[in-house]
C-alpha atoms as a PDB file:
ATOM      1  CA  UNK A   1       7.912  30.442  19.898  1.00  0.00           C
ATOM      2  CA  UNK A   2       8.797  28.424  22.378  1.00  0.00           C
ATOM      3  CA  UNK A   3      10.199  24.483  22.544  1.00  0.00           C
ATOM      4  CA  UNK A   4       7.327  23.937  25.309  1.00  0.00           C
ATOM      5  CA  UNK A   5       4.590  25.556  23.144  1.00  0.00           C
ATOM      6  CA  UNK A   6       5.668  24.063  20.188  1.00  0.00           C
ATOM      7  CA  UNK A   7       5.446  20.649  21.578  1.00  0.00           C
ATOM      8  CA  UNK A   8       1.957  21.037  23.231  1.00  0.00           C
ATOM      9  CA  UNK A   9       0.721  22.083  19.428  1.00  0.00           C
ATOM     10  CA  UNK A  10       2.942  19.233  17.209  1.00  0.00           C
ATOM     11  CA  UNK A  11       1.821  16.347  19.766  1.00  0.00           C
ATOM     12  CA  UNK A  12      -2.059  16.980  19.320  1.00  0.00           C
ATOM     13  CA  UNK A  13      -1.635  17.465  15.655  1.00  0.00           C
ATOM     14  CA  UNK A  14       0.344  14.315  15.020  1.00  0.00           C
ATOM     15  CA  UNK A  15      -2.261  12.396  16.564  1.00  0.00           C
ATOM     16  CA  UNK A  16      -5.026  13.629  14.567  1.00  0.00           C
ATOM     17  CA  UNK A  17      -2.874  13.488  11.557  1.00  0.00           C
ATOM     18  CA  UNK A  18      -0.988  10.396  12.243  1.00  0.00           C
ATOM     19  CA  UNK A  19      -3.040   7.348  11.897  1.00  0.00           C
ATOM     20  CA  UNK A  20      -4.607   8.742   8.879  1.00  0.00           C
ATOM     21  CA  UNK A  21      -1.219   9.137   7.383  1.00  0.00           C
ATOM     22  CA  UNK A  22       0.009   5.487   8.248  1.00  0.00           C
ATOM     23  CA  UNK A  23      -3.401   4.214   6.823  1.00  0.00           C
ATOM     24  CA  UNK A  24      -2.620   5.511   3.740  1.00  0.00           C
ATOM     25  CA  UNK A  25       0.962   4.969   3.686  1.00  0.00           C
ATOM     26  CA  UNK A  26       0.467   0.962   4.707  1.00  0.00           C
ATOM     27  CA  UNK A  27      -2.740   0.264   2.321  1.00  0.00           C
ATOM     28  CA  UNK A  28      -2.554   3.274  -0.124  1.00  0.00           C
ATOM     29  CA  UNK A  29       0.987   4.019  -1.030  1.00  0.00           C
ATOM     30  CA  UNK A  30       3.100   0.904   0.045  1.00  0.00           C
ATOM     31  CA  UNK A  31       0.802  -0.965  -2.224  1.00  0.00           C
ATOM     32  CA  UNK A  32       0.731   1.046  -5.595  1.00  0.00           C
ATOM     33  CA  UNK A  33       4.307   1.235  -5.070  1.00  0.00           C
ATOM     34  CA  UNK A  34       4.807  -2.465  -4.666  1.00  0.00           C
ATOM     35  CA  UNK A  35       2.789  -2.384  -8.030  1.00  0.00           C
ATOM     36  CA  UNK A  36       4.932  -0.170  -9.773  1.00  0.00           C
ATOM     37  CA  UNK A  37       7.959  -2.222  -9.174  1.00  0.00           C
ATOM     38  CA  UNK A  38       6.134  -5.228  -9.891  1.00  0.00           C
ATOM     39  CA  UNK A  39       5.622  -3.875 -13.513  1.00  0.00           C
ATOM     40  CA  UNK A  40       9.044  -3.901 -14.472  1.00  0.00           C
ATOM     41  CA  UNK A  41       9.457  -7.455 -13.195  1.00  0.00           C
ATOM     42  CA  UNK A  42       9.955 -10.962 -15.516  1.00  0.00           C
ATOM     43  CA  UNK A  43       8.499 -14.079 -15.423  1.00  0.00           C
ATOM     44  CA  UNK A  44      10.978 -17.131 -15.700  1.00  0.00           C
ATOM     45  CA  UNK A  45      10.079 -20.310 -17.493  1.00  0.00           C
ATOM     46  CA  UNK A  46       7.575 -21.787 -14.382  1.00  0.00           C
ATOM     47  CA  UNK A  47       5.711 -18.182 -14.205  1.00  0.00           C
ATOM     48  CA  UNK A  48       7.492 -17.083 -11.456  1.00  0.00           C
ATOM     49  CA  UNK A  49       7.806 -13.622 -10.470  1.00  0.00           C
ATOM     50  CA  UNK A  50      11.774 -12.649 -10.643  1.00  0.00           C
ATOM     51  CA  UNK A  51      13.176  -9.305  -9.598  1.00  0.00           C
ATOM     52  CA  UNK A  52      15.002  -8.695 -12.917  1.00  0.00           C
ATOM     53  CA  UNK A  53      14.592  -4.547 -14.244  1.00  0.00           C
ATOM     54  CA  UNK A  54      12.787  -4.944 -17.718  1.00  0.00           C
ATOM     55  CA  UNK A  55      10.580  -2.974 -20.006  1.00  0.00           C
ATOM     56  CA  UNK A  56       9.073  -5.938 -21.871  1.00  0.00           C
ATOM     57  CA  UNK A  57       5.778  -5.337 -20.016  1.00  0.00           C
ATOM     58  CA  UNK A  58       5.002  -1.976 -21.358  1.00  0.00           C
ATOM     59  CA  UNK A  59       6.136  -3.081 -24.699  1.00  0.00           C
ATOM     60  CA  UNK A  60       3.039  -5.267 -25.153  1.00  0.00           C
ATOM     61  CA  UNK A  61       0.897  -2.976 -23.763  1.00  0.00           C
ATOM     62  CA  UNK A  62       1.186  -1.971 -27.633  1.00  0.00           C
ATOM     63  CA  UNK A  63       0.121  -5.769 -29.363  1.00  0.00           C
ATOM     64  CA  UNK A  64      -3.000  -4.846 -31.270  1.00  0.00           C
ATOM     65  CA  UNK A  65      -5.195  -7.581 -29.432  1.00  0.00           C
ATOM     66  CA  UNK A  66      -4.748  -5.267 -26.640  1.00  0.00           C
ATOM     67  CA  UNK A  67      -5.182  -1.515 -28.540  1.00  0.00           C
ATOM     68  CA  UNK A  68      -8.559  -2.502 -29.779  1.00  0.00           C
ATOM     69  CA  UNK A  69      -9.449  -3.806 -25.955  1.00  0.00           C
ATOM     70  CA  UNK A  70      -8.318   0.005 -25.018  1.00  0.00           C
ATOM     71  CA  UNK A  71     -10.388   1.661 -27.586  1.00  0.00           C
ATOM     72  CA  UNK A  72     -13.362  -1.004 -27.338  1.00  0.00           C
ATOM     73  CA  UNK A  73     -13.321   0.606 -23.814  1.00  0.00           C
ATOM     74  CA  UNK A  74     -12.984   4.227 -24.388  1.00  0.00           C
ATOM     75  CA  UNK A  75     -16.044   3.484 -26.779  1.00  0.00           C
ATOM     76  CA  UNK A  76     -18.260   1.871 -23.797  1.00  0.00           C
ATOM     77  CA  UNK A  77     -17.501   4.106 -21.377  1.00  0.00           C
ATOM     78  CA  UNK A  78     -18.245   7.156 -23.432  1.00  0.00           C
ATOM     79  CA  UNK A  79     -21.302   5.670 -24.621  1.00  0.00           C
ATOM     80  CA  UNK A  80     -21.765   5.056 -20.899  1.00  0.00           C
ATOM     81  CA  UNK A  81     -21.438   8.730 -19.731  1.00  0.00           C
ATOM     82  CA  UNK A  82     -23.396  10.016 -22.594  1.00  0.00           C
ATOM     83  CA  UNK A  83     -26.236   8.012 -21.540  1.00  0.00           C
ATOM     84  CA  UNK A  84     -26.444   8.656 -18.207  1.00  0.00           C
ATOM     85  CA  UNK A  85     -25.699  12.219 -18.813  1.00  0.00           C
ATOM     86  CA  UNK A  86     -29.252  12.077 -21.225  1.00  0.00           C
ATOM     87  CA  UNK A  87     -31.215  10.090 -18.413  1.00  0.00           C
ATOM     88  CA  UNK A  88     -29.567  11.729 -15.671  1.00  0.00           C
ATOM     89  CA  UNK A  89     -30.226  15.673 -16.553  1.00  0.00           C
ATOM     90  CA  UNK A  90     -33.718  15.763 -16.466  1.00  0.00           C
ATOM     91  CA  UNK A  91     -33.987  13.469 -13.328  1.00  0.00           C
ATOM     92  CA  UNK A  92     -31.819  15.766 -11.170  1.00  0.00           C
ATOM     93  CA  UNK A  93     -33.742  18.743 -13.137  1.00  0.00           C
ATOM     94  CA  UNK A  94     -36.516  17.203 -11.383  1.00  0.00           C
ATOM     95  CA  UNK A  95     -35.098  16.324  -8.319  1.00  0.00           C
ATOM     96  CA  UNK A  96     -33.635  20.110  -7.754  1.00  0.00           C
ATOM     97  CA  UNK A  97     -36.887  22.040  -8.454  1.00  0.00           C
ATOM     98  CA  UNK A  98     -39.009  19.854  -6.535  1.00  0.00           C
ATOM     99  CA  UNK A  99     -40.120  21.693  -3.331  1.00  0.00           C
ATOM    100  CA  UNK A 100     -42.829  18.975  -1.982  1.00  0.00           C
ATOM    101  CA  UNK A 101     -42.057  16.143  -0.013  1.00  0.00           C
ATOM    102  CA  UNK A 102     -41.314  14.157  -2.857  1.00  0.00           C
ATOM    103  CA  UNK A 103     -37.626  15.293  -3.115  1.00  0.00           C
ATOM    104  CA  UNK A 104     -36.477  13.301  -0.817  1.00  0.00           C
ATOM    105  CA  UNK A 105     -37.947  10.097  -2.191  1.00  0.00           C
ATOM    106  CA  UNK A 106     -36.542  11.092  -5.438  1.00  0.00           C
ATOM    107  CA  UNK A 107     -33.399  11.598  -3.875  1.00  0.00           C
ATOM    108  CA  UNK A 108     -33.488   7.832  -2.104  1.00  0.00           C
ATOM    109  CA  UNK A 109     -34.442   6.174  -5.630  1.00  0.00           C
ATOM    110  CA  UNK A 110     -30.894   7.115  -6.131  1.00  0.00           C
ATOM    111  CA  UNK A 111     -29.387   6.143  -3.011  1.00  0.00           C
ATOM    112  CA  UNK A 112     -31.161   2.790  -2.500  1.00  0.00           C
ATOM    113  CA  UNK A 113     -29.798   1.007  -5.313  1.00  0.00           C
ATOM    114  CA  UNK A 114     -26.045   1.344  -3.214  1.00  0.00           C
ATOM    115  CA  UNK A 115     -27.866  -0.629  -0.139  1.00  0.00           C
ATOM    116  CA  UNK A 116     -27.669  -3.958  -2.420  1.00  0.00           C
ATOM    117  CA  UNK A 117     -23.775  -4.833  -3.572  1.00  0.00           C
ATOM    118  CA  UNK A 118     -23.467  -4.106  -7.313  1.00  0.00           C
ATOM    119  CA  UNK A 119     -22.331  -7.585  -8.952  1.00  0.00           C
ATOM    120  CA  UNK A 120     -25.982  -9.104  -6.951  1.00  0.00           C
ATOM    121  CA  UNK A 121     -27.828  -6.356  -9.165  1.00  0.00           C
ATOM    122  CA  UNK A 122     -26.226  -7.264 -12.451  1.00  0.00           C
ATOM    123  CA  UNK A 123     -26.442 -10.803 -11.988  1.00  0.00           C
ATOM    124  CA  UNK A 124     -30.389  -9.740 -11.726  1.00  0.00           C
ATOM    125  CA  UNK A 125     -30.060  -8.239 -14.899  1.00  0.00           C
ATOM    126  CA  UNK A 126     -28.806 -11.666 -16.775  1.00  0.00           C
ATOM    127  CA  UNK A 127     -31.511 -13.388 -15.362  1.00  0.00           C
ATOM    128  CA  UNK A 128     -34.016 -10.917 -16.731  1.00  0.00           C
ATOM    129  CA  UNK A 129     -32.193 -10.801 -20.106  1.00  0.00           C
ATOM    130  CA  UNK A 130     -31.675 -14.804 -20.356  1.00  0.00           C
ATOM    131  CA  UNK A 131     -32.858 -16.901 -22.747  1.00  0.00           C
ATOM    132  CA  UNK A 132     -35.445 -18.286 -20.484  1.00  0.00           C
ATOM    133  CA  UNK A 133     -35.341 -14.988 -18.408  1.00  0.00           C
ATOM    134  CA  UNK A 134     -38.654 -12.844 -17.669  1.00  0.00           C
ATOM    135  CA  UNK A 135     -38.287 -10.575 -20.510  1.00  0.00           C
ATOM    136  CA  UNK A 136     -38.054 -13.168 -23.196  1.00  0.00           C
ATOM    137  CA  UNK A 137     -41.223 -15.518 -21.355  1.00  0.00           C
ATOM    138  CA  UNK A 138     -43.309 -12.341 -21.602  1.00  0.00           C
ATOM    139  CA  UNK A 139     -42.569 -12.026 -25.215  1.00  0.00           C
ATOM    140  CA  UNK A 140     -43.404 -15.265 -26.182  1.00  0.00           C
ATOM    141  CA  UNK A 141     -46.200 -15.378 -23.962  1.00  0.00           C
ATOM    142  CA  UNK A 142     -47.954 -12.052 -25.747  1.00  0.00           C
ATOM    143  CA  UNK A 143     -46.761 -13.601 -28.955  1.00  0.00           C
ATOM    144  CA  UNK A 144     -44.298 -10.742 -29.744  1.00  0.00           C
ATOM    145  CA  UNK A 145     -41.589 -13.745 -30.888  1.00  0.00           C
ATOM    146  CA  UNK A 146     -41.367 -16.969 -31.550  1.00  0.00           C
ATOM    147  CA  UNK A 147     -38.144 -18.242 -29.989  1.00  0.00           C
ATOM    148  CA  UNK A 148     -36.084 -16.751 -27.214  1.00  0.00           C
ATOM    149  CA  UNK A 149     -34.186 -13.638 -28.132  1.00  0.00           C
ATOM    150  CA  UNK A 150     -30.277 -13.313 -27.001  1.00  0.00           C
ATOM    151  CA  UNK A 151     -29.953 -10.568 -25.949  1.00  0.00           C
ATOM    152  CA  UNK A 152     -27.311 -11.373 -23.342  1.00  0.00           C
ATOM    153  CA  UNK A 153     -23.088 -11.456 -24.162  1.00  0.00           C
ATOM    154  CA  UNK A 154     -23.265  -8.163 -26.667  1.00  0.00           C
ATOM    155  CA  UNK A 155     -21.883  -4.487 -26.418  1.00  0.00           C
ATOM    156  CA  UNK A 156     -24.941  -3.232 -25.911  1.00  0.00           C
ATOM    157  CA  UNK A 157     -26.253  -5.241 -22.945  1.00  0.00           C
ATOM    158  CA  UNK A 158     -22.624  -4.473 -21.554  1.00  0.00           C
ATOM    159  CA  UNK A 159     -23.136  -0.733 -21.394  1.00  0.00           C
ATOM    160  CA  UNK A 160     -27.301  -1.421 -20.350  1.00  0.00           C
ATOM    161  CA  UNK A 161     -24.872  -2.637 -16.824  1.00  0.00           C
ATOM    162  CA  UNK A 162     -22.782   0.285 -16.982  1.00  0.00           C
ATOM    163  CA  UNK A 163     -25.431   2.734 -17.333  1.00  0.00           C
ATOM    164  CA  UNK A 164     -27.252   0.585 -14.446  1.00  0.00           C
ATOM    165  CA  UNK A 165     -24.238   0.814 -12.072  1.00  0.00           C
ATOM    166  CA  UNK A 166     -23.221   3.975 -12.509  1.00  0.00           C
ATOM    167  CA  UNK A 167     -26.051   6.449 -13.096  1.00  0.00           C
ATOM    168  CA  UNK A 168     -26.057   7.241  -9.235  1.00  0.00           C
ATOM    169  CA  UNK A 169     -22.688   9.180  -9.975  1.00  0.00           C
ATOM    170  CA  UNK A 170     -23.988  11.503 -12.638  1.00  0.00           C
ATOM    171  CA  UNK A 171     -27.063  11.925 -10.834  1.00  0.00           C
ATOM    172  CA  UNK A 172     -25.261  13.168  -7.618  1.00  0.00           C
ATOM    173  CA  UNK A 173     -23.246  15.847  -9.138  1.00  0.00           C
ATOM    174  CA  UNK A 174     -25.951  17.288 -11.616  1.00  0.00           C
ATOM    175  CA  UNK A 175     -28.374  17.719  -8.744  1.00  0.00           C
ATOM    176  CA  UNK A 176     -25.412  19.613  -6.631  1.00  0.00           C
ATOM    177  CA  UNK A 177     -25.407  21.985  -9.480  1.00  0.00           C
ATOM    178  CA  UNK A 178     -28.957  22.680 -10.397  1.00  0.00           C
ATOM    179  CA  UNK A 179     -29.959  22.875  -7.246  1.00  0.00           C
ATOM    180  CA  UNK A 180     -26.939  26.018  -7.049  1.00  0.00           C
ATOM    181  CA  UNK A 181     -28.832  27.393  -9.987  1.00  0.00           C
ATOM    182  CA  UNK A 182     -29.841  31.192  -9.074  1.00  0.00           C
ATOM    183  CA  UNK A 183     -34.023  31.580 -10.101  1.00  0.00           C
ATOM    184  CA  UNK A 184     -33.496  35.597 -10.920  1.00  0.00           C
ATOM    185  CA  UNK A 185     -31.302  34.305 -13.848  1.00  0.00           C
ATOM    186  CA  UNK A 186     -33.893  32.477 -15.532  1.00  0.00           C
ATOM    187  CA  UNK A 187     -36.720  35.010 -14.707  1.00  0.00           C
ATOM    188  CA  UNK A 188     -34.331  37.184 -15.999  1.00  0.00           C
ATOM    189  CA  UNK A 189     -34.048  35.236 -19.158  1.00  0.00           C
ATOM    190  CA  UNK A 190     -37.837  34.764 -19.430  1.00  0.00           C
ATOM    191  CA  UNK A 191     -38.111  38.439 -19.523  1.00  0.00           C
ATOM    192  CA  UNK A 192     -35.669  39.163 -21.939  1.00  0.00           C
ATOM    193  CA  UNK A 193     -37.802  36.637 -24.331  1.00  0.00           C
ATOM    194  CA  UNK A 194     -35.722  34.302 -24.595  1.00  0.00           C
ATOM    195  CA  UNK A 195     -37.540  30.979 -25.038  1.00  0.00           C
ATOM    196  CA  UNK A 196     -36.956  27.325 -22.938  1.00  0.00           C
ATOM    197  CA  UNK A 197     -34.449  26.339 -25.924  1.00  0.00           C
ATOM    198  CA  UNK A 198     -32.625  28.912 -25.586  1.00  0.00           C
ATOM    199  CA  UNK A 199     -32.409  29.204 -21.836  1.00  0.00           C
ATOM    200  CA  UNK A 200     -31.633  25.787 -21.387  1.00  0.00           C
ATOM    201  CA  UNK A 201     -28.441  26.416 -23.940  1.00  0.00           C
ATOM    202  CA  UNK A 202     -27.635  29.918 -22.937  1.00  0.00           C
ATOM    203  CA  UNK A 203     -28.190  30.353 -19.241  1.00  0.00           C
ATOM    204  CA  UNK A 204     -28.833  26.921 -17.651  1.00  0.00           C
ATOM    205  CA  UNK A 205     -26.592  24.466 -19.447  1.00  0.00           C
ATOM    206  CA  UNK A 206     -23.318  26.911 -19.397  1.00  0.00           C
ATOM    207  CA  UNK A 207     -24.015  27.204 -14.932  1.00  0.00           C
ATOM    208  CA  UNK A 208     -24.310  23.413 -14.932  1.00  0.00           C
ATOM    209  CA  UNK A 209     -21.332  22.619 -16.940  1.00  0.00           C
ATOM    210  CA  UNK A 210     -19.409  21.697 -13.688  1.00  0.00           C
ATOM    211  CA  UNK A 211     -21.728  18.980 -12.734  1.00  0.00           C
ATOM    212  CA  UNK A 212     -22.092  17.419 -15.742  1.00  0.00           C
ATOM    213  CA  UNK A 213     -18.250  17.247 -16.093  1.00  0.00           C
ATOM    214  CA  UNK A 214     -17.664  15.716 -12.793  1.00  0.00           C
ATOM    215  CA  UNK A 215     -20.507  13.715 -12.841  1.00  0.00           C
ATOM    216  CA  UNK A 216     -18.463  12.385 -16.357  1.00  0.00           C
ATOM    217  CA  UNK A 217     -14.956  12.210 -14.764  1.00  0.00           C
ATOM    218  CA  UNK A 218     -17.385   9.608 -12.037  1.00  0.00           C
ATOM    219  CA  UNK A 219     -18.969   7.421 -15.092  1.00  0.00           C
ATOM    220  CA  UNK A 220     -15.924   7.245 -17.405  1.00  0.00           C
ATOM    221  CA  UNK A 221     -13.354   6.114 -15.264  1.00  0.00           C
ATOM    222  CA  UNK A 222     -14.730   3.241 -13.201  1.00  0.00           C
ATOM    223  CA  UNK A 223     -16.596   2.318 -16.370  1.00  0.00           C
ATOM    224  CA  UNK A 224     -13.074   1.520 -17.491  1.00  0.00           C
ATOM    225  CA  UNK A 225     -12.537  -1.332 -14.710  1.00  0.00           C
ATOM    226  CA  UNK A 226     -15.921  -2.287 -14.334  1.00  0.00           C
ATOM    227  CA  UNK A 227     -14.585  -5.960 -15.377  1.00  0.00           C
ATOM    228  CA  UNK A 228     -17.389  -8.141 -13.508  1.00  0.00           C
ATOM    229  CA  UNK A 229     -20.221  -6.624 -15.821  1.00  0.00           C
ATOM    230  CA  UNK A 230     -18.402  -7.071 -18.832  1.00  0.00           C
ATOM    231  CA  UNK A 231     -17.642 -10.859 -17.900  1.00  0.00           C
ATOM    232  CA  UNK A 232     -21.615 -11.408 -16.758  1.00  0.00           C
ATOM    233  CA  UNK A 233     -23.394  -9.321 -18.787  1.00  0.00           C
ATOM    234  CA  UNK A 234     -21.322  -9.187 -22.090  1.00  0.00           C
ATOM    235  CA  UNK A 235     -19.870 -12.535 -21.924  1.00  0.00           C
ATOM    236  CA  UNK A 236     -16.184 -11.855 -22.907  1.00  0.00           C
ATOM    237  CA  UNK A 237     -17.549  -9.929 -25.814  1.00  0.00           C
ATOM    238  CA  UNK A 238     -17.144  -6.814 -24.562  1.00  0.00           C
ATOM    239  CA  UNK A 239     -14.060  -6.540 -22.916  1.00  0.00           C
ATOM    240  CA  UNK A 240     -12.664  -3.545 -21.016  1.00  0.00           C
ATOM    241  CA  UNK A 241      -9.468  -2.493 -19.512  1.00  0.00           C
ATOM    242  CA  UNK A 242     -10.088  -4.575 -16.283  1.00  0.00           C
ATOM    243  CA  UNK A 243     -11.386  -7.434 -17.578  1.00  0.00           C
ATOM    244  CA  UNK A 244      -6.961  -7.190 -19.237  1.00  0.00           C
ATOM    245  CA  UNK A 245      -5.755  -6.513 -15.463  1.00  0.00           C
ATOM    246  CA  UNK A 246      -8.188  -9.453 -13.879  1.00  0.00           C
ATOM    247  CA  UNK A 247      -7.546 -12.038 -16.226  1.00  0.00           C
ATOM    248  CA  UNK A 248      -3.440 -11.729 -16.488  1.00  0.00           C
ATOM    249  CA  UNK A 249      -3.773 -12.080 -12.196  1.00  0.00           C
ATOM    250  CA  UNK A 250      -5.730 -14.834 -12.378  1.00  0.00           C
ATOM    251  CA  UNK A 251      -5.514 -17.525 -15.443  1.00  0.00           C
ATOM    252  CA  UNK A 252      -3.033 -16.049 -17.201  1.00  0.00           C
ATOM    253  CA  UNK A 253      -0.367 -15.911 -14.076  1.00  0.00           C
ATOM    254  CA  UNK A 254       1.398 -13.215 -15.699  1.00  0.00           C
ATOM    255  CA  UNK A 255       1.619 -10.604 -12.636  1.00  0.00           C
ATOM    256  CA  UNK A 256       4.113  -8.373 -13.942  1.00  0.00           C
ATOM    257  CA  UNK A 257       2.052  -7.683 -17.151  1.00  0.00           C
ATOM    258  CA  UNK A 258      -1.160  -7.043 -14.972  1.00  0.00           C
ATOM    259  CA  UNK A 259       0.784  -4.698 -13.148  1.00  0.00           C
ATOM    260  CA  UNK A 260       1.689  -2.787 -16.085  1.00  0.00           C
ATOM    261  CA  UNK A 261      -1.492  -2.767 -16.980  1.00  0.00           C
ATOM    262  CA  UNK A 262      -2.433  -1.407 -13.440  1.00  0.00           C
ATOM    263  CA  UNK A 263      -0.425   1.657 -13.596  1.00  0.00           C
ATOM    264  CA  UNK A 264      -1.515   2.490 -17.243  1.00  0.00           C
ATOM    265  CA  UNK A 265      -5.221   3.082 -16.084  1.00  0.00           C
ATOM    266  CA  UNK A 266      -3.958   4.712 -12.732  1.00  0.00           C
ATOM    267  CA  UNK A 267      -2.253   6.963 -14.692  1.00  0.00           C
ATOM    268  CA  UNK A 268      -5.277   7.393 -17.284  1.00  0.00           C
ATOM    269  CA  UNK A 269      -7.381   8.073 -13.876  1.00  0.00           C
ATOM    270  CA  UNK A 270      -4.519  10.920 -12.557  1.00  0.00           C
ATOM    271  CA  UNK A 271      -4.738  12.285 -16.061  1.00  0.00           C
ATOM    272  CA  UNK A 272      -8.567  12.453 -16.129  1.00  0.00           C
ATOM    273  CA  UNK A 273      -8.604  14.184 -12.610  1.00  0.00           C
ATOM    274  CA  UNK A 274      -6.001  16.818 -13.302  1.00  0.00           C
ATOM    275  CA  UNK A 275      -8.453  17.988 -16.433  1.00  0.00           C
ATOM    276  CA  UNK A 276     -11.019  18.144 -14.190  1.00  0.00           C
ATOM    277  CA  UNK A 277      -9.330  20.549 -11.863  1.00  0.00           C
ATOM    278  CA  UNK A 278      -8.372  22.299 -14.601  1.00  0.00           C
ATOM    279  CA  UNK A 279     -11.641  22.586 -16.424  1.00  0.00           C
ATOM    280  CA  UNK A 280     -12.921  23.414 -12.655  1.00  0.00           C
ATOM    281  CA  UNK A 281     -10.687  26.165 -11.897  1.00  0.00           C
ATOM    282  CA  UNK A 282     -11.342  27.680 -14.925  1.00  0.00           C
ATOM    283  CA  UNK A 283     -15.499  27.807 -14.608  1.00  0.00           C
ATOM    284  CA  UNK A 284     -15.032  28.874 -11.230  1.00  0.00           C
ATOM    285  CA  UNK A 285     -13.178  32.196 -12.663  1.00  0.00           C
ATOM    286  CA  UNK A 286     -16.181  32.506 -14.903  1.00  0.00           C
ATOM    287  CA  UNK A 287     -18.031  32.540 -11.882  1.00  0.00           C
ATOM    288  CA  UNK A 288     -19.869  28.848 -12.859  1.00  0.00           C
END
């Protein structure tokens, strides 16, 4: 090949490739790396950042205070993706088979909710849940209780906001897949005599495994750093991993610590998404 040719075909392709490749290097990569060096930084006696190598930062990732924060949010954001993944089957189900107009407005009930930011919604939800919210004057006005009922700054009312925020992403990827689903197979099935139950178990669930696995890769990991409904919803309560990250950045002034804290949940996220691939490779070679 020649120099002249091989110009005229680099020149084009660094220009379609280039400013994609400095956005990510200037606002992607140059960042996370500053990160990474900021976790092995110190603080000196005024909470200064200094440029000193140490390991002390990932040493108290390990203080229990902070090993029941990880586990308190392993435990919401499973509870999270099991929920939506029990609301969210039978909703794409519906969605998928569907063949009426009616699909698409199904569909938009699950875009809309992205048209209003996210932190507006859930402080809409703590007004609803107050004390002197709707849901506890309509109590008291049927006579159901007495006094108000708190059910605001708990676990539970923590994952209610998950669940809220993040049911669009295991919505998305379920429909994606049961839409895919092949009809013959479950005529097929129904001719064999095989009942719903066991259709459902035997034909439909194991062809929709893919979806519901992304679709739980997309609900467990932001649910992890989801720190604003946490801090309105559960009150400090319920804390997750980013409600650790957020606060050490802002009141605590310890960035180096924060940082640390950073690239543990990055690297919980990497981890997460190379078992997806995996999981995905392998269902595609079973032809799911």
């Amino acid at each position: 090949m020649s120099k002249h040719k091989m110009k005229s075909q680099t020149i084009p392709a660094l220009t379609m490739v280039g400013p994609v490749t400095l956005w990510l290097a200037f606002f992607v990569a140059i960042p996370l790396l500053y990160v990474l060096v900021m976790s092995f930084c110190s603080l000196d006696s005024h909470y200064n950042v200094q440029f000193q190598f140490t390991l002390d930062n990932y040493r108290r990732l390990f203080d229990a205070n902070y090993v029941q924060i990880y586990l308190q949010s392993l435990l919401i954001a499973f509870l999270t993706t099991l929920i939506c993944i029990v609301i969210a089957y039978p909703f794409s189900f519906i969605i998928a088979r569907t063949l009426s107009k009616k699909k698409a407005i199904l569909y938009m009930l699950v875009i809309i909710p992205f048209w209003t930011n996210s932190l507006i919604r859930i402080y809409g939800w703590r007004t609803f849940l107050g004390t002197n919210g709707w849901l506890n004057n309509t109590l008291q006005t049927l006579h159901l209780t007495g006094a108000p009922i708190e059910f605001l700054f708990n676990r539970g009312t923590t994952v209610l906001g998950m669940v809220y925020c993040l049911f669009p992403f295991m919505v998305l990827p379920l429909y994606t897949a049961i839409e895919k689903l092949d009809t013959n197979l479950l005529e097929a099935s129904s001719d064999l005599g095989a009942r719903g139950k066991t259709t459902f178990l035997k034909v439909i669930l194991p062809l929709t495994a893919s979806g519901i696995f992304s679709g739980s890769i997309m609900v467990f990991i932001p649910c992890l750093g989801f720190f604003f409904v946490s801090d309105i919803l559960g009150g400090g309560n319920a804390d997750v991993i980013g409600n650790l990250i957020e606060r050490q950045f802002q009141s605590g002034n310890n960035w180096p610590l924060g940082a640390a804290l950073s690239i543990i949940l990055i690297a919980l996220t990497l981890l997460l998404v190379k078992l997806y691939q995996k999981c995905g490779g392998d269902m595609d070679s079973l032809g799911v």
